[in-house]
N, C-alpha and C. Protein backbone atom coordinates (compact mmCIF):
# COMPACT_ATOMS: atom_id res chain seq x y z
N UNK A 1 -62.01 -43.31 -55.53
CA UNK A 1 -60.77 -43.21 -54.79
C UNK A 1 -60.99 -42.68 -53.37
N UNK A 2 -62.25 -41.81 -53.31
CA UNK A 2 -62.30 -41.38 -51.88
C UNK A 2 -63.04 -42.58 -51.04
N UNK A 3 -63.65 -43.06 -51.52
CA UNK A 3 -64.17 -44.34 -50.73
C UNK A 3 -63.08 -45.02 -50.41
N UNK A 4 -61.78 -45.47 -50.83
CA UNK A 4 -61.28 -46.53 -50.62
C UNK A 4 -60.32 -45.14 -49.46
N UNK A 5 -59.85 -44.44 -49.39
CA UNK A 5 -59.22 -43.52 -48.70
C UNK A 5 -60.20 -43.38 -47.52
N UNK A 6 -61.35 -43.17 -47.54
CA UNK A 6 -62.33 -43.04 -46.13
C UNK A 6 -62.61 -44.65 -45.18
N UNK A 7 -62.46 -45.56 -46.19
CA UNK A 7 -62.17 -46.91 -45.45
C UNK A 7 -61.11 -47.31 -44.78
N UNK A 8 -59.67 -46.98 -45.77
CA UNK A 8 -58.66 -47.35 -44.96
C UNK A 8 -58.43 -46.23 -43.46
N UNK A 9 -58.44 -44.89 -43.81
CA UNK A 9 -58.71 -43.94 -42.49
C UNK A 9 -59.42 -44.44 -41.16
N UNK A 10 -60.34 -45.10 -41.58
CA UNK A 10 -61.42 -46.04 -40.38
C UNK A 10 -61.03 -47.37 -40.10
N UNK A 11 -60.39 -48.00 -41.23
CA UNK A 11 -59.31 -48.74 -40.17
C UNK A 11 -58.54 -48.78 -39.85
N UNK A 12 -57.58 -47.45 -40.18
CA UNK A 12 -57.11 -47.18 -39.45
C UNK A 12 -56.92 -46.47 -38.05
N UNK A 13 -58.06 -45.69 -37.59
CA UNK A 13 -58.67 -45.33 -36.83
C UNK A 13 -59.15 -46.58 -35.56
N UNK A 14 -59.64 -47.36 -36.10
CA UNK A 14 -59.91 -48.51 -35.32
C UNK A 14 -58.90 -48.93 -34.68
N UNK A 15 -57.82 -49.56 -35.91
CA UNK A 15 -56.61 -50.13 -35.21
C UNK A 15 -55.74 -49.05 -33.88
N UNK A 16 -55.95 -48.02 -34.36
CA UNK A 16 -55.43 -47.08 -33.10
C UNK A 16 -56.22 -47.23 -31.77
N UNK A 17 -57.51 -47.27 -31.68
CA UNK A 17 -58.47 -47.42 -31.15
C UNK A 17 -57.84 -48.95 -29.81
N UNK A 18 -58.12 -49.87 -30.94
CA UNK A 18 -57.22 -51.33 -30.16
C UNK A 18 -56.06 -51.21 -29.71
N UNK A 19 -55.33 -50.28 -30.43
CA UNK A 19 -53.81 -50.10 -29.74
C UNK A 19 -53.53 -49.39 -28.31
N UNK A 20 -54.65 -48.44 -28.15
CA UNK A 20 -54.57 -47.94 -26.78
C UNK A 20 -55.95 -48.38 -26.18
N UNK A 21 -56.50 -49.51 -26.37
CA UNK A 21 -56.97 -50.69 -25.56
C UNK A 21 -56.39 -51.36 -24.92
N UNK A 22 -54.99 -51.91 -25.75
CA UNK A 22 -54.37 -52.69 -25.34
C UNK A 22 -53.54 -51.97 -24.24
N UNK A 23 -52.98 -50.97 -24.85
CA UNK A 23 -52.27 -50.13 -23.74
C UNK A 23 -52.94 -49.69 -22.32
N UNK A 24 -54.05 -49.62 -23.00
CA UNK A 24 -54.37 -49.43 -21.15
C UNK A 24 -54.74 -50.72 -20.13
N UNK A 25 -55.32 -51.76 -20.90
CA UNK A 25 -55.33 -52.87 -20.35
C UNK A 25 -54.09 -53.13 -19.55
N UNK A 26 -52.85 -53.53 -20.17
CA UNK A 26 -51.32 -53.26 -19.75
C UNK A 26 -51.08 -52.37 -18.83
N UNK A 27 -51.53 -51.25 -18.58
CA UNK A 27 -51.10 -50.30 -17.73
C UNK A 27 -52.25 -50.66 -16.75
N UNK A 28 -53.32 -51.03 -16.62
CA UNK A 28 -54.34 -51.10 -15.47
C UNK A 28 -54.11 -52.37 -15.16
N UNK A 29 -53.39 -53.91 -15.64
CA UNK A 29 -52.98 -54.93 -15.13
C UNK A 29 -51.99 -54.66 -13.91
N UNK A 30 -51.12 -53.54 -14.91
CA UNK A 30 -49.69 -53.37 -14.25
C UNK A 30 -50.04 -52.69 -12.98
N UNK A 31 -50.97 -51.98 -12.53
CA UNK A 31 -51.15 -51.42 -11.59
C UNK A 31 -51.97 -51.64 -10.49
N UNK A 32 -53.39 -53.22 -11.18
CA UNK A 32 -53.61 -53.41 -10.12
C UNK A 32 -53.14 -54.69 -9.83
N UNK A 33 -52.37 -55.42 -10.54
CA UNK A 33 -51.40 -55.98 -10.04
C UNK A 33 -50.30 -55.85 -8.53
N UNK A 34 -50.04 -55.03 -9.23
CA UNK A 34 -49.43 -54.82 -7.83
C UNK A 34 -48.06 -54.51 -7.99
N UNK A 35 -47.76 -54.39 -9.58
CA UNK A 35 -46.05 -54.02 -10.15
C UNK A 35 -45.41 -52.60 -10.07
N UNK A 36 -45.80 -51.65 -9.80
CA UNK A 36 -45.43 -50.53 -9.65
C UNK A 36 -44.72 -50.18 -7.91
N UNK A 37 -45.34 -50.89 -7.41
CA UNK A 37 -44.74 -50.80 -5.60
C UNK A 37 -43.19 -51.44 -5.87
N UNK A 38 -42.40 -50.21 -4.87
CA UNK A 38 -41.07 -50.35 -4.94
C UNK A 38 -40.29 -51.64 -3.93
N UNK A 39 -41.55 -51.39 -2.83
CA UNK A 39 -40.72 -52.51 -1.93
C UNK A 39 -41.32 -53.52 -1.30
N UNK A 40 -42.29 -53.83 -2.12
CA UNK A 40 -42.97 -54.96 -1.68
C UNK A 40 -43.48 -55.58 -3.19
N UNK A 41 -43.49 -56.99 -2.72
CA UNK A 41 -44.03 -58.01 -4.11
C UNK A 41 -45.47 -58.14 -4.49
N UNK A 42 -45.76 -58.03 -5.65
CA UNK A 42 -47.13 -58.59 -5.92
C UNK A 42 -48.25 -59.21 -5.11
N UNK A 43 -47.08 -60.13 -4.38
CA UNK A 43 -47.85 -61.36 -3.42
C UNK A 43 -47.09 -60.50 -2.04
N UNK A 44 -47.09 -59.34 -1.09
CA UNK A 44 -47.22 -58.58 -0.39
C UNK A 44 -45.73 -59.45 0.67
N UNK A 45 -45.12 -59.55 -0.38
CA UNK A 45 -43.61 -59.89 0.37
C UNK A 45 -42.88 -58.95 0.90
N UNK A 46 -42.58 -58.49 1.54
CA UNK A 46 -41.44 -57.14 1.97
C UNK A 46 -39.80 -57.46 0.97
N UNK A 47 -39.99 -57.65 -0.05
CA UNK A 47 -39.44 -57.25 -1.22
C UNK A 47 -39.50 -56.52 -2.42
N UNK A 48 -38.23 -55.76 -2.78
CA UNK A 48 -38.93 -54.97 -4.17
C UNK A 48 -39.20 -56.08 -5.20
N UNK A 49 -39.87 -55.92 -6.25
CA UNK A 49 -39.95 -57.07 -7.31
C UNK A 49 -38.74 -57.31 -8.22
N UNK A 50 -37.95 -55.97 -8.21
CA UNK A 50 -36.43 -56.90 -8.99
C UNK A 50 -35.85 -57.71 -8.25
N UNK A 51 -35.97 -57.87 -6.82
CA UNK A 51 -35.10 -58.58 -5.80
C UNK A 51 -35.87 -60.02 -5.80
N UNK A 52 -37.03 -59.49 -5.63
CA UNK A 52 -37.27 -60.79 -6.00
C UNK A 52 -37.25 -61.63 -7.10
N UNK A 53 -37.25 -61.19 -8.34
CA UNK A 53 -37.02 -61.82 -9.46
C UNK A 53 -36.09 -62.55 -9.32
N UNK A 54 -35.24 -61.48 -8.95
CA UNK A 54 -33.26 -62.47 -8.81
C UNK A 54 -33.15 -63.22 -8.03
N UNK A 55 -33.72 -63.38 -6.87
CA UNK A 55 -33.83 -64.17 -6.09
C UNK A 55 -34.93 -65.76 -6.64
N UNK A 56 -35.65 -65.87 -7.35
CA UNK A 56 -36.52 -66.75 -8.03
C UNK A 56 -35.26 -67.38 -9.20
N UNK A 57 -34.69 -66.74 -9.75
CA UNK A 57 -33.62 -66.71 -10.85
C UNK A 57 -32.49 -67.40 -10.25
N UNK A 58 -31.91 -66.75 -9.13
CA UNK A 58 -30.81 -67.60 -8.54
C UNK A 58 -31.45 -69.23 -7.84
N UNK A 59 -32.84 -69.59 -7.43
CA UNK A 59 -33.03 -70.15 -6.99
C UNK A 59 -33.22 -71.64 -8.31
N UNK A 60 -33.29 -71.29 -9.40
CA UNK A 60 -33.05 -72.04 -10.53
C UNK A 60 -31.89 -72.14 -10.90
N UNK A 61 -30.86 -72.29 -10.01
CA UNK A 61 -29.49 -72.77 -10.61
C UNK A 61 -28.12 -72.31 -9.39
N UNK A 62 -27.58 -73.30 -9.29
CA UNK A 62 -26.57 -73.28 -8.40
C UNK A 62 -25.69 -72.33 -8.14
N UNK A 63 -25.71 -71.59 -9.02
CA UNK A 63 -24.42 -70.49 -8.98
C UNK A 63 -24.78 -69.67 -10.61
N UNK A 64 -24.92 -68.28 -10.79
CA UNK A 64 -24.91 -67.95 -12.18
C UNK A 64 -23.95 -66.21 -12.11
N UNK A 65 -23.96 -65.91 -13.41
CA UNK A 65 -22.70 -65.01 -13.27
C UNK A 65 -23.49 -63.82 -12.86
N UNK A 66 -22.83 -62.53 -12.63
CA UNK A 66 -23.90 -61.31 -12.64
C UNK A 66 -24.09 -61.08 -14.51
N UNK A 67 -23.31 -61.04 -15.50
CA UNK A 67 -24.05 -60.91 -16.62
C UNK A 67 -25.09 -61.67 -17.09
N UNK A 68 -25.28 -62.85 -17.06
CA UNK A 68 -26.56 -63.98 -16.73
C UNK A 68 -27.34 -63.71 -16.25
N UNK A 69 -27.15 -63.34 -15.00
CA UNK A 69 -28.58 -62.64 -14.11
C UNK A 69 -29.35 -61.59 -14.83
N UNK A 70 -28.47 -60.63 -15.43
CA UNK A 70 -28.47 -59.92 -16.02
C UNK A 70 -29.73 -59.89 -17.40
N UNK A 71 -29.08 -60.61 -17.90
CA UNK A 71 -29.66 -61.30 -19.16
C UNK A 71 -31.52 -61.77 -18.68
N UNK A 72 -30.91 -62.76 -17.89
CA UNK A 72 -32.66 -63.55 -17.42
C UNK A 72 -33.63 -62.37 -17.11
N UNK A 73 -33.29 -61.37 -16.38
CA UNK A 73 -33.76 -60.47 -15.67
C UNK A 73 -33.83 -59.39 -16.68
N UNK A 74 -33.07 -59.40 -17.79
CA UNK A 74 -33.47 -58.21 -18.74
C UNK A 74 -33.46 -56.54 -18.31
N UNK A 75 -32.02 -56.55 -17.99
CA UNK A 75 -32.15 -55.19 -17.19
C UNK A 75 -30.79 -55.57 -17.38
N UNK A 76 -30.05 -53.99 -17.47
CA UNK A 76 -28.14 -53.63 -17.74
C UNK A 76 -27.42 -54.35 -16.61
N UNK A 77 -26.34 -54.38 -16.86
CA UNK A 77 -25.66 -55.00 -16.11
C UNK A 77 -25.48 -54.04 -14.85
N UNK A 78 -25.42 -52.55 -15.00
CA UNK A 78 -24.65 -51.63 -13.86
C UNK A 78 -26.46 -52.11 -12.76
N UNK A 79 -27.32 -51.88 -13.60
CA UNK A 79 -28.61 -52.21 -12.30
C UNK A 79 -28.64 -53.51 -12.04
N UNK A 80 -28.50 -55.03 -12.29
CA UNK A 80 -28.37 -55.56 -11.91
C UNK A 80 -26.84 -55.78 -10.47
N UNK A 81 -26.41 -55.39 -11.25
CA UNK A 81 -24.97 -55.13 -9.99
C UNK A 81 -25.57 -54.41 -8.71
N UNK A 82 -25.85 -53.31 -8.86
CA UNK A 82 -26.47 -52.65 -7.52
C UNK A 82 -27.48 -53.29 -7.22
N UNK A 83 -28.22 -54.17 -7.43
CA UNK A 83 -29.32 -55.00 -7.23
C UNK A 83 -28.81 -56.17 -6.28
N UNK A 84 -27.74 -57.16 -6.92
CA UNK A 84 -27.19 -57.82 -6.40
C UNK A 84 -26.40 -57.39 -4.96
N UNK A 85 -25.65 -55.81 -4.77
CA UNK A 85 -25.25 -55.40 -3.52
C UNK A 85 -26.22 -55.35 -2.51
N UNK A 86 -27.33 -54.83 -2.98
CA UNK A 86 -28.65 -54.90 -1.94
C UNK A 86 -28.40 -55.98 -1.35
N UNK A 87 -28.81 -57.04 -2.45
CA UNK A 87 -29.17 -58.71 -2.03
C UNK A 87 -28.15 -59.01 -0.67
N UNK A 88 -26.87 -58.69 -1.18
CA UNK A 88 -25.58 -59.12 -0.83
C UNK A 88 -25.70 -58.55 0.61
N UNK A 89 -26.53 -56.93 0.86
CA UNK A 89 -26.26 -56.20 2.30
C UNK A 89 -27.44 -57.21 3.03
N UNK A 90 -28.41 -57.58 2.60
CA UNK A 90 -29.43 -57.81 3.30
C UNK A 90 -29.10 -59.45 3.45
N UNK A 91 -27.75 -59.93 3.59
CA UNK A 91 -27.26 -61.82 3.52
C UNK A 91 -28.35 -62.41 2.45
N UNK A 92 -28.82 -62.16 1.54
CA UNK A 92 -29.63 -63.17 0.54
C UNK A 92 -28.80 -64.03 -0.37
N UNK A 93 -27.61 -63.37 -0.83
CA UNK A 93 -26.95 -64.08 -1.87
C UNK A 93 -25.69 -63.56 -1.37
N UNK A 94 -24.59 -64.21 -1.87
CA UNK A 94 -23.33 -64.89 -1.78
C UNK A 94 -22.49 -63.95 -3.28
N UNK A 95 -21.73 -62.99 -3.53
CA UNK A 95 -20.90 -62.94 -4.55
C UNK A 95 -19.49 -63.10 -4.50
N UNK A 96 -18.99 -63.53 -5.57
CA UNK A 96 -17.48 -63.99 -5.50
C UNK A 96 -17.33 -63.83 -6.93
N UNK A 97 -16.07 -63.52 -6.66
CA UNK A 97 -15.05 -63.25 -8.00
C UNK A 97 -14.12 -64.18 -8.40
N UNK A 98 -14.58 -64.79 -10.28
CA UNK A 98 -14.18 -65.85 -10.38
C UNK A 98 -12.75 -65.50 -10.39
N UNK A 99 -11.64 -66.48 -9.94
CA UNK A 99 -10.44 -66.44 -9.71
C UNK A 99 -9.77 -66.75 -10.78
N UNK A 100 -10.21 -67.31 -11.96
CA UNK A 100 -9.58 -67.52 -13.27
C UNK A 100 -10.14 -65.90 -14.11
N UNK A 101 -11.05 -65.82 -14.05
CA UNK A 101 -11.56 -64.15 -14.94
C UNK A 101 -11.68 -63.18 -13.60
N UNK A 102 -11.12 -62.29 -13.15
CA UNK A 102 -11.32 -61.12 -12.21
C UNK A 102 -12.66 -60.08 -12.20
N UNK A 103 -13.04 -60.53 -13.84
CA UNK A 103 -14.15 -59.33 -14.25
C UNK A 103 -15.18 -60.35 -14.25
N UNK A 104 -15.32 -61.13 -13.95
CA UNK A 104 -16.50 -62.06 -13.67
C UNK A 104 -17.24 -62.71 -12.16
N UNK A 105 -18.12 -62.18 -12.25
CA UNK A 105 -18.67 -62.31 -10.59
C UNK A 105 -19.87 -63.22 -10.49
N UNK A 106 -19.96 -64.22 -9.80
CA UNK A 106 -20.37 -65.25 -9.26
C UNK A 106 -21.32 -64.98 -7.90
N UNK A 107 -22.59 -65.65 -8.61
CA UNK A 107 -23.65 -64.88 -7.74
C UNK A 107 -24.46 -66.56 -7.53
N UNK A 108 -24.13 -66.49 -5.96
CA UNK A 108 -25.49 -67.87 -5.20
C UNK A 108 -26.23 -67.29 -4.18
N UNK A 109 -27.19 -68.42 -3.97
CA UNK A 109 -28.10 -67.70 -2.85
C UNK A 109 -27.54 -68.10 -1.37
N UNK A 110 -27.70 -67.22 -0.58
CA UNK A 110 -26.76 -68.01 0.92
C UNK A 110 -27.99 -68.51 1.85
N UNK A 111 -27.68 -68.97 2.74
CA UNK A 111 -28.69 -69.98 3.26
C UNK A 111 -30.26 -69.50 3.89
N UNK A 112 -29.66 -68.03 4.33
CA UNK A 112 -30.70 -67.24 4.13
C UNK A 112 -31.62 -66.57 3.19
N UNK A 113 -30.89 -66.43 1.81
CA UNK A 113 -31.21 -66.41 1.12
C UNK A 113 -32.76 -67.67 0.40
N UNK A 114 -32.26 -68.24 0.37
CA UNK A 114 -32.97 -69.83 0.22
C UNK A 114 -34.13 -70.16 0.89
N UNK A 115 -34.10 -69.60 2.45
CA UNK A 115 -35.41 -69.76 2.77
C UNK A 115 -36.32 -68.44 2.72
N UNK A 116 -35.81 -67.40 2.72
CA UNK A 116 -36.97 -66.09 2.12
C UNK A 116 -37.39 -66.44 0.53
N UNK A 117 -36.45 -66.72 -0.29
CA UNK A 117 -37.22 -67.44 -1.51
C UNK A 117 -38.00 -68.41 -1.07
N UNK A 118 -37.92 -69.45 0.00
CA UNK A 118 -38.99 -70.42 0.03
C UNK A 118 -40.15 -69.61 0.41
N UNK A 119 -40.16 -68.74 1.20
CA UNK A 119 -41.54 -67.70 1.71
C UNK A 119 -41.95 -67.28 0.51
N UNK A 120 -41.08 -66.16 -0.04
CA UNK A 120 -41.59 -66.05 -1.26
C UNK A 120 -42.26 -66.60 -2.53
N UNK A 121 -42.09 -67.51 -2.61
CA UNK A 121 -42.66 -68.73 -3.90
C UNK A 121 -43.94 -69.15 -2.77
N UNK A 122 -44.01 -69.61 -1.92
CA UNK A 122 -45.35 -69.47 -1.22
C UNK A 122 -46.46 -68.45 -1.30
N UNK A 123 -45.43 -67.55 -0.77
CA UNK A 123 -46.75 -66.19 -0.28
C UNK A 123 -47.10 -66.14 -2.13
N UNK A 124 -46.12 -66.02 -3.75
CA UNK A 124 -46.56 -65.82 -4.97
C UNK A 124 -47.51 -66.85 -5.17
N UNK A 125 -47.31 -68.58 -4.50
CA UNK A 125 -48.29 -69.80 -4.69
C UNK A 125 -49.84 -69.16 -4.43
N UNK A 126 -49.74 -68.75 -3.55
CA UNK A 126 -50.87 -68.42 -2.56
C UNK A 126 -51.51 -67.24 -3.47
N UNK A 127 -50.94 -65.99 -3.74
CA UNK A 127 -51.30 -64.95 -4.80
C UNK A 127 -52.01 -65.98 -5.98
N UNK A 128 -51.20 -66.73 -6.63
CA UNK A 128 -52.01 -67.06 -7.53
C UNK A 128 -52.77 -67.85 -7.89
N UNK A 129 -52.99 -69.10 -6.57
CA UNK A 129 -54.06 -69.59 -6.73
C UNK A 129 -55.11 -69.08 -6.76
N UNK A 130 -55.13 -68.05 -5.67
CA UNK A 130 -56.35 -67.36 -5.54
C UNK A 130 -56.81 -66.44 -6.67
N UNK A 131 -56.02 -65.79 -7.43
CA UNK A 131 -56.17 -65.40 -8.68
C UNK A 131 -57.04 -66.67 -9.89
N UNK A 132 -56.23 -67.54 -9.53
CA UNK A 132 -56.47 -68.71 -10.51
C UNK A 132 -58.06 -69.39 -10.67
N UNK A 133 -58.39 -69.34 -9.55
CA UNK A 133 -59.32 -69.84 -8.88
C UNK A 133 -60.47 -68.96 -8.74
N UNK A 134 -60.58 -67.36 -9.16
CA UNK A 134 -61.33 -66.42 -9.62
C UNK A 134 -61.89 -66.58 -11.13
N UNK A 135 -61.07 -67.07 -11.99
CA UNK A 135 -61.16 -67.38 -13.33
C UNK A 135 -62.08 -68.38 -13.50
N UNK A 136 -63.07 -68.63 -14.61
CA UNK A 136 -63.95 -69.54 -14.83
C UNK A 136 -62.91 -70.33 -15.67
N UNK A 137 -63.22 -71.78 -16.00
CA UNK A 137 -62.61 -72.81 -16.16
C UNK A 137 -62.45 -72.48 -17.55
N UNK A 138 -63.88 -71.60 -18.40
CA UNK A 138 -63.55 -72.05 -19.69
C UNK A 138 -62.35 -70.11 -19.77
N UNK A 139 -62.09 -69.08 -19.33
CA UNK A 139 -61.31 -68.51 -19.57
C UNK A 139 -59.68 -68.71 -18.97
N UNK A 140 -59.69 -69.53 -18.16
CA UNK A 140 -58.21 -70.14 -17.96
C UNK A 140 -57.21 -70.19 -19.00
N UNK A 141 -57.71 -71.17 -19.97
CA UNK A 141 -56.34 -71.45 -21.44
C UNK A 141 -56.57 -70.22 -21.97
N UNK A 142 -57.83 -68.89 -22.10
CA UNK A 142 -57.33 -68.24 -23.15
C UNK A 142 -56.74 -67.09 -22.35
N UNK A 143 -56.52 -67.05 -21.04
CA UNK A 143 -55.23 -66.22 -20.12
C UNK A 143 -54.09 -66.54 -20.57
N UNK A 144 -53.90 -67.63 -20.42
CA UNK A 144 -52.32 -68.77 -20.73
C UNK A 144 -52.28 -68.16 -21.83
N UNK A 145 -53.05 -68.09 -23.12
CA UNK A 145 -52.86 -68.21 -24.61
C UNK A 145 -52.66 -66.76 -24.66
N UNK A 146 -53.18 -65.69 -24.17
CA UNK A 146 -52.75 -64.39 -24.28
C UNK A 146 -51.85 -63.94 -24.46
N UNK A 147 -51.31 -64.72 -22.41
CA UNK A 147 -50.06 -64.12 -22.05
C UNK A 147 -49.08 -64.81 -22.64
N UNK A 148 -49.09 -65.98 -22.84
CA UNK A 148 -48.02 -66.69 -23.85
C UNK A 148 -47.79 -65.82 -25.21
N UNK A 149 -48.76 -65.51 -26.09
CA UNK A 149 -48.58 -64.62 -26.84
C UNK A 149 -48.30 -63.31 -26.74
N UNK A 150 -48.38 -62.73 -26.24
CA UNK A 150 -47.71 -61.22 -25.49
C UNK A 150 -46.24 -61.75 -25.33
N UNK A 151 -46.12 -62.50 -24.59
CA UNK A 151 -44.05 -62.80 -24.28
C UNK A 151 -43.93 -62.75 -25.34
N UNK A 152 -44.08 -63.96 -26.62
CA UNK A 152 -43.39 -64.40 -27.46
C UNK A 152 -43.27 -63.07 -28.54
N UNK A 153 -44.47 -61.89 -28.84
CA UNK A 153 -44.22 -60.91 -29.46
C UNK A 153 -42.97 -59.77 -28.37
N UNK A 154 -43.43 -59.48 -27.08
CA UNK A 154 -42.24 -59.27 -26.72
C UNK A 154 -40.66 -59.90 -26.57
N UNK A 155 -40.56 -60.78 -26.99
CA UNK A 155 -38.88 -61.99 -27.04
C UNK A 155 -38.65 -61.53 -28.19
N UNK A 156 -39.67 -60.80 -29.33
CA UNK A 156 -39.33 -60.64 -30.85
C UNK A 156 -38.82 -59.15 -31.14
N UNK A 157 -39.15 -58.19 -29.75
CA UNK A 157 -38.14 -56.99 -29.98
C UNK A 157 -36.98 -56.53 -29.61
């Protein structure tokens, strides 16, 4: 009985072991990434990265609500709202209040808006080719296959 108790202890031990592997991997991506900077993007945009998200987000669809944004962006509605006022002080996006629901607000990108997202999706093109293009050919799909698997266990909590 103690053998089978000193085995499972060691793997369990192990598995802890991998678990803050993984965790630090995650936390040393996240950082030299470039995700922790408040006001500038990954790809060295003079944007914070929630602004830009929403701004990538609004740029996939003509008009979406602030709870939608909300949603895509995975963050409360009260921070998305103050997110969107930023947008709104700095002319990026357009809000309006739908006139049939009062409590529903209507969020597009304004014309200025539209072309700093075009910079932006560049200057991120440019980030990640060059990223891309660091990678040897045969570890490419098992990046994809990682990170695809990482979302899909995160979409499951």
């Amino acid at each position: 009985m103690d053998c089978i108790y000193e085995v499972q202890k060691q793997e369990n031990e192990i598995a802890m072991m991998d678990e803050r592997a993984l965790e630090h991997q995650i936390q040393e991506f996240t950082r030299r990434f470039g995700l922790l900077a408040q006001d500038i993007t990954p790809c060295n945009y003079p944007l914070s990265p929630s602004q830009a998200h929403a701004l990538q987000v609004l740029g996939q669809s003509e008009e979406i609500t602030l709870q939608e944004l909300a949603k895509q962006l995975r963050l409360d509605k009260s921070t998305v709202s103050r997110l969107v006022t930023q947008l709104v002080e700095h002319d990026l996006v357009l809000r309006t209040v739908n006139p049939e629901n009062r409590r529903e607000i209507h969020i597009t990108l304004s014309e200025r808006g539209r072309a700093v997202l075009d910079e932006l999706l560049m200057a991120a093109a440019a980030k990640y080719h060059r990223l891309w293009m660091r990678l040897s050919q045969e570890k490419r799909p098992q990046i994809i296959e990682a990170l695809a698997l990482l979302n899909e266990v995160l979409g499951e909590e």
